[in-house]
Protein backbone atom coordinates (compact mmCIF):
# COMPACT_ATOMS: atom_id res chain seq x y z
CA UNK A 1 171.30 -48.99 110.71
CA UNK A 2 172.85 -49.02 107.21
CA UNK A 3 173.30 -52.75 105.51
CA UNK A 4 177.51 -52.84 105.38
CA UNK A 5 178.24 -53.14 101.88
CA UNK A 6 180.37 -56.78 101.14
CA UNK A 7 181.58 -58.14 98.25
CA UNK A 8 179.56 -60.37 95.71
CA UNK A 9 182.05 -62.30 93.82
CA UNK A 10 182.01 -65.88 94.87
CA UNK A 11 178.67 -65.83 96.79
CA UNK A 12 176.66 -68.46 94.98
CA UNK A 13 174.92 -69.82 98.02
CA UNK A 14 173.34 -66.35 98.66
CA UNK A 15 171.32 -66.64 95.43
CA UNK A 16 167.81 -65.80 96.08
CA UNK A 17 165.43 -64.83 93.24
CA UNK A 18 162.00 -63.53 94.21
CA UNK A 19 159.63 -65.80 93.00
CA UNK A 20 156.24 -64.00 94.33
CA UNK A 21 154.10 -61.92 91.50
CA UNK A 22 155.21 -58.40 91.09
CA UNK A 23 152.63 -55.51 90.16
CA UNK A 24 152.35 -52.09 88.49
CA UNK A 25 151.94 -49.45 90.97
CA UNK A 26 148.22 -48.20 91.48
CA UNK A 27 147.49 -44.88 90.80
CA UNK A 28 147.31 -43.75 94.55
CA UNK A 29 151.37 -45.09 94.54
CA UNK A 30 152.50 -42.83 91.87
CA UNK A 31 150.68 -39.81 93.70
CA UNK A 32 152.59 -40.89 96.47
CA UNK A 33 155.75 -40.70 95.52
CA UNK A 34 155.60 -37.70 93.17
CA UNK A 35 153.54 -35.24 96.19
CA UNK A 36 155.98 -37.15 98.83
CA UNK A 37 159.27 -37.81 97.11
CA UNK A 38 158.74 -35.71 93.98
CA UNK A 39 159.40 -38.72 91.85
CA UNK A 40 157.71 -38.66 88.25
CA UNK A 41 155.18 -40.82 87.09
CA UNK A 42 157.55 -42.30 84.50
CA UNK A 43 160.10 -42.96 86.94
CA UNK A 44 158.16 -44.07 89.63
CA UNK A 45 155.93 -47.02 87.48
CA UNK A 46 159.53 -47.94 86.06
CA UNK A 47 161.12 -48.23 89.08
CA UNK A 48 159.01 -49.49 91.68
CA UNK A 49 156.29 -52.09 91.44
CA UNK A 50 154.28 -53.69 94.21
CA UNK A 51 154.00 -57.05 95.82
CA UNK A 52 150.37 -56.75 96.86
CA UNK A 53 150.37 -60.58 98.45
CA UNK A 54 152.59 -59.01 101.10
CA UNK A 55 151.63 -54.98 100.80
CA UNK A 56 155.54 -54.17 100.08
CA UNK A 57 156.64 -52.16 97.27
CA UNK A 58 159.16 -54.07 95.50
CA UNK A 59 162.29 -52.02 93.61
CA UNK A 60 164.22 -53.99 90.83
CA UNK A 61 168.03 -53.76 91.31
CA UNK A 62 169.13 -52.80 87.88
CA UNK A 63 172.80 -53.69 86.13
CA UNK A 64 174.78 -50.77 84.25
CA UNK A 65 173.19 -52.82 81.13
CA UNK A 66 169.71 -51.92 82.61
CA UNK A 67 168.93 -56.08 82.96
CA UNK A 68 167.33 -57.14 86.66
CA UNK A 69 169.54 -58.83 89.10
CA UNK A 70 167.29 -58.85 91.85
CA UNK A 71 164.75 -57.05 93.90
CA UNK A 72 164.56 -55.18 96.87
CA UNK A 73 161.29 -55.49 98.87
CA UNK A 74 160.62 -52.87 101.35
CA UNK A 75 157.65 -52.37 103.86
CA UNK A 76 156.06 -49.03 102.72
CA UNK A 77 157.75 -45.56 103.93
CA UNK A 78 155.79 -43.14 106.42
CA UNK A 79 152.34 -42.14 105.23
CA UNK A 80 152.28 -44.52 101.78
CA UNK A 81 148.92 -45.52 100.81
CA UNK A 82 149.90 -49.08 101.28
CA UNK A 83 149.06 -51.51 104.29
CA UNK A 84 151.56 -54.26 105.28
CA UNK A 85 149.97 -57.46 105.37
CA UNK A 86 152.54 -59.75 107.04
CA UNK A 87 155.01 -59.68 109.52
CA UNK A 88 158.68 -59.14 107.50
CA UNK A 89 161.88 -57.25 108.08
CA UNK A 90 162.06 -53.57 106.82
CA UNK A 91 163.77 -54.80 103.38
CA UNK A 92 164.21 -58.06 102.15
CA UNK A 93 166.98 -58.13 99.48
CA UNK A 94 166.95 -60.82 96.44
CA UNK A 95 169.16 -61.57 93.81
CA UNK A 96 169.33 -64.34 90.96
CA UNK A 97 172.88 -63.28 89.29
CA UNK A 98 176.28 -63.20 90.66
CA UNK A 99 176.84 -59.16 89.60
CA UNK A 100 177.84 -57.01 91.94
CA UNK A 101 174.29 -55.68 94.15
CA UNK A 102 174.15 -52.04 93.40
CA UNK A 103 171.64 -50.55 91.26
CA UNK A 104 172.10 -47.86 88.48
CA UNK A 105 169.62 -45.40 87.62
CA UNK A 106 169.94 -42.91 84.24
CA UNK A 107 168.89 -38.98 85.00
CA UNK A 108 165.95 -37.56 82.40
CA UNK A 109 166.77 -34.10 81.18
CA UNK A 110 165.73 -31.73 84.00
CA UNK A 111 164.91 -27.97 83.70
CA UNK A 112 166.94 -25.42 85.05
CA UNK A 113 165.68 -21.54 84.69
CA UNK A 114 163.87 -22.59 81.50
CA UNK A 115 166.27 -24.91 80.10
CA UNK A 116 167.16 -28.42 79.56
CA UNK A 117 169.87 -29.70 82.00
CA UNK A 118 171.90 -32.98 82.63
CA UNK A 119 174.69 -33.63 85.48
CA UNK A 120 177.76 -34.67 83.72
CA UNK A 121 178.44 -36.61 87.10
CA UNK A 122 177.66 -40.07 88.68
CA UNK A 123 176.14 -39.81 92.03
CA UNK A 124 176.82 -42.80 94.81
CA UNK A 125 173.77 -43.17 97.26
CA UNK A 126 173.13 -45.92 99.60
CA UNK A 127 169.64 -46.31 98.73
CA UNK A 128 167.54 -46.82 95.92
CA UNK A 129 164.70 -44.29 96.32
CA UNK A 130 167.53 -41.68 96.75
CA UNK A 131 169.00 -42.93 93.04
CA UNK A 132 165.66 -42.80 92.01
CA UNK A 133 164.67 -39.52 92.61
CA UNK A 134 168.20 -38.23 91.65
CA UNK A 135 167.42 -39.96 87.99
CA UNK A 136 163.99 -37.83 88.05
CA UNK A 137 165.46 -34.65 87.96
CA UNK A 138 168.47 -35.16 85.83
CA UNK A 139 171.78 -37.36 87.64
CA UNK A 140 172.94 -40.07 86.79
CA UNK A 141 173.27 -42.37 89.96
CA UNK A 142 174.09 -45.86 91.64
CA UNK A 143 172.02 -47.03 95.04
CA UNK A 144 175.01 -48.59 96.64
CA UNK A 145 172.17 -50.98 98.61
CA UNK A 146 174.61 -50.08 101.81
CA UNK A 147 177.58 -48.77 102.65
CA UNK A 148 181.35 -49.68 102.32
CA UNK A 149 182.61 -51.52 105.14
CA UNK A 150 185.19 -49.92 107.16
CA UNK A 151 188.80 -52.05 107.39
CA UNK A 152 191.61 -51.86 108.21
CA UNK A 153 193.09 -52.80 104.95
CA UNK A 154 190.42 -50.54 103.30
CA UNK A 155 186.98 -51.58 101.90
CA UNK A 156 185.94 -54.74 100.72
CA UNK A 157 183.79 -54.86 97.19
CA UNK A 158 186.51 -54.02 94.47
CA UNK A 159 184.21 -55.74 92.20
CA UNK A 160 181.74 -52.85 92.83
CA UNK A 161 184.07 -50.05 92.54
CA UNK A 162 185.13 -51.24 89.00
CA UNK A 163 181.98 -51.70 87.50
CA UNK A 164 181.24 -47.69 88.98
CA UNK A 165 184.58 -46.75 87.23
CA UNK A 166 183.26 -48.33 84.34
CA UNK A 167 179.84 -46.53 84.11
CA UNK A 168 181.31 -43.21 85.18
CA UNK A 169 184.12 -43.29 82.66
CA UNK A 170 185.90 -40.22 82.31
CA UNK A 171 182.96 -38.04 84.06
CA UNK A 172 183.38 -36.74 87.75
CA UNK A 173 181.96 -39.02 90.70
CA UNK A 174 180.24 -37.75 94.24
CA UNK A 175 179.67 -39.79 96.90
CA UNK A 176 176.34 -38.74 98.74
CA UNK A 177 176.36 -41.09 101.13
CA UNK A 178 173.58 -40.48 103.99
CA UNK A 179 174.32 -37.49 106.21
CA UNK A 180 175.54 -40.26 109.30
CA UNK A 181 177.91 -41.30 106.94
CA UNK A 182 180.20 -38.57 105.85
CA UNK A 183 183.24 -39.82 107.48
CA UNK A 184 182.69 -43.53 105.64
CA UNK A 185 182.33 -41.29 102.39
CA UNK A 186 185.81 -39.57 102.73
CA UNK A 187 187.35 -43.03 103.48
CA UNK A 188 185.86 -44.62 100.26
CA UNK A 189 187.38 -41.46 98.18
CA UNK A 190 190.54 -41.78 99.62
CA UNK A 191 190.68 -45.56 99.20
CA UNK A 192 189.42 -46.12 96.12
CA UNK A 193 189.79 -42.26 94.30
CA UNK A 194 192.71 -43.45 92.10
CA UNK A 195 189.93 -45.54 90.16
CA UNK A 196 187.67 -42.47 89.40
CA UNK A 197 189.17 -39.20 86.97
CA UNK A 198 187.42 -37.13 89.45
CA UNK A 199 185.83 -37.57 93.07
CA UNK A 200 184.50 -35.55 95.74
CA UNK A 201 182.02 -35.91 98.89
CA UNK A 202 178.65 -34.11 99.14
CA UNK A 203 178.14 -32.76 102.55
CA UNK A 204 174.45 -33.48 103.34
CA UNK A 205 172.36 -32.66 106.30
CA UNK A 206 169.76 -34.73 105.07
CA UNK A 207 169.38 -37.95 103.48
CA UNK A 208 168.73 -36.92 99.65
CA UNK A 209 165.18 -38.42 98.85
CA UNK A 210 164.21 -35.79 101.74
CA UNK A 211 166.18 -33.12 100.55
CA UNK A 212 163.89 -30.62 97.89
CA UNK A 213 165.04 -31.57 94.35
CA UNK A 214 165.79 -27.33 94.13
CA UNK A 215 168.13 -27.58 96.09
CA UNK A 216 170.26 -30.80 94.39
CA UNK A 217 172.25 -28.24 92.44
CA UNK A 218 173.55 -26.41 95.09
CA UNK A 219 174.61 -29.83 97.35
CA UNK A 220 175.99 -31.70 94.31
């Protein structure tokens, strides 16, 4: 089930840095997730390190300013060459600032048909490894660690959506929510659309880190 996604202004008491050693990833990782995920070397040793004490791999939650506000640590995804070595949830989620808990990723320049490409857009995913494989092959992108909450009244985390507005500036915005989540994704454009120059949904079938990165140009 998808962490709802709540508001962080005001939540001192939920501070919790991660205090346990964080690692490089060893060369069997970035195999990994470049034959699994198709995540470059560069990208994956930036963005994901390892907690070896526990056998998780830990991902930093990054600020528009690229600074850490956190970390996310995650027991290792089907067939990773990583053994858990304690009994913990699925993801553990840590954070020593008070900024809103999304993480933003910057896409390299990707190749298209021999040349050098670059989305113009940002893309909003729920989780990181999604972002991060988005930033490998050109998008910009936020891991939205969740998903809105549905209300009434709308969706709580206006703090959020204005510091998205703020990265996206005048460039065009998809939500790529999950593929369970397509009607929360229309919702969230019609709510908060009037904060964005330009907003649409992607209509996925598949969650995007298991979606081939060919095919991200014809989905986005």
């Amino acid at each position: 089930m998808s962490q709802k996604w709540e508001p962080t202004a005001g939540k001192r008491s939920e501070l919790r840095p991660f205090t346990g050693a964080l690692h490089l990833l060893d060369a069997c990782d970035v195999s990994y997730f470049q034959e699994r995920y198709e995540i470059s070397p560069e990208f994956a040793v930036g963005c994901i390190k390892v907690n070896r004490e526990s056998g998780r791999y830990a991902l930093p939650i990054f600020g528009p300013d690229a600074i850490v506000r956190g970390h996310v640590l995650r027991r290792p995804w089907a067939e990773a060459p990583r053994q858990l070595l304690c009994d913990v949830p699925k993801a553990d989620t840590y954070k020593h600032t008070q900024e809103p808990l999304q993480s933003h990723y910057w896409g390299a320049e990707g190749e298209d048909r021999g040349r050098s490409w670059h989305s113009d857009a940002l893309v909003l995913v729920e989780d990181q490894l999604s972002a991060i494989k988005l930033a490998a092959h050109g998008y910009d992108s936020v891991a939205l660690l969740g998903v809105p909450e549905v209300r009434y009244s709308g969706y709580s985390g206006s703090d959020r959506v204005m510091e998205i507005a703020r990265r996206a500036k005048d460039g065009p915005v998809i939500i790529a929510l999950d593929s369970d989540m397509t009607e929360v994704s229309f919702l969230f454009a019609r709510k908060w659309g009037h904060a964005f120059s330009s907003i649409r949904v992607a209509m996925l079938t598949r969650d995007l880190k298991d979606t081939p990165a060919r095919e991200f140009r014809e989905i986005l």
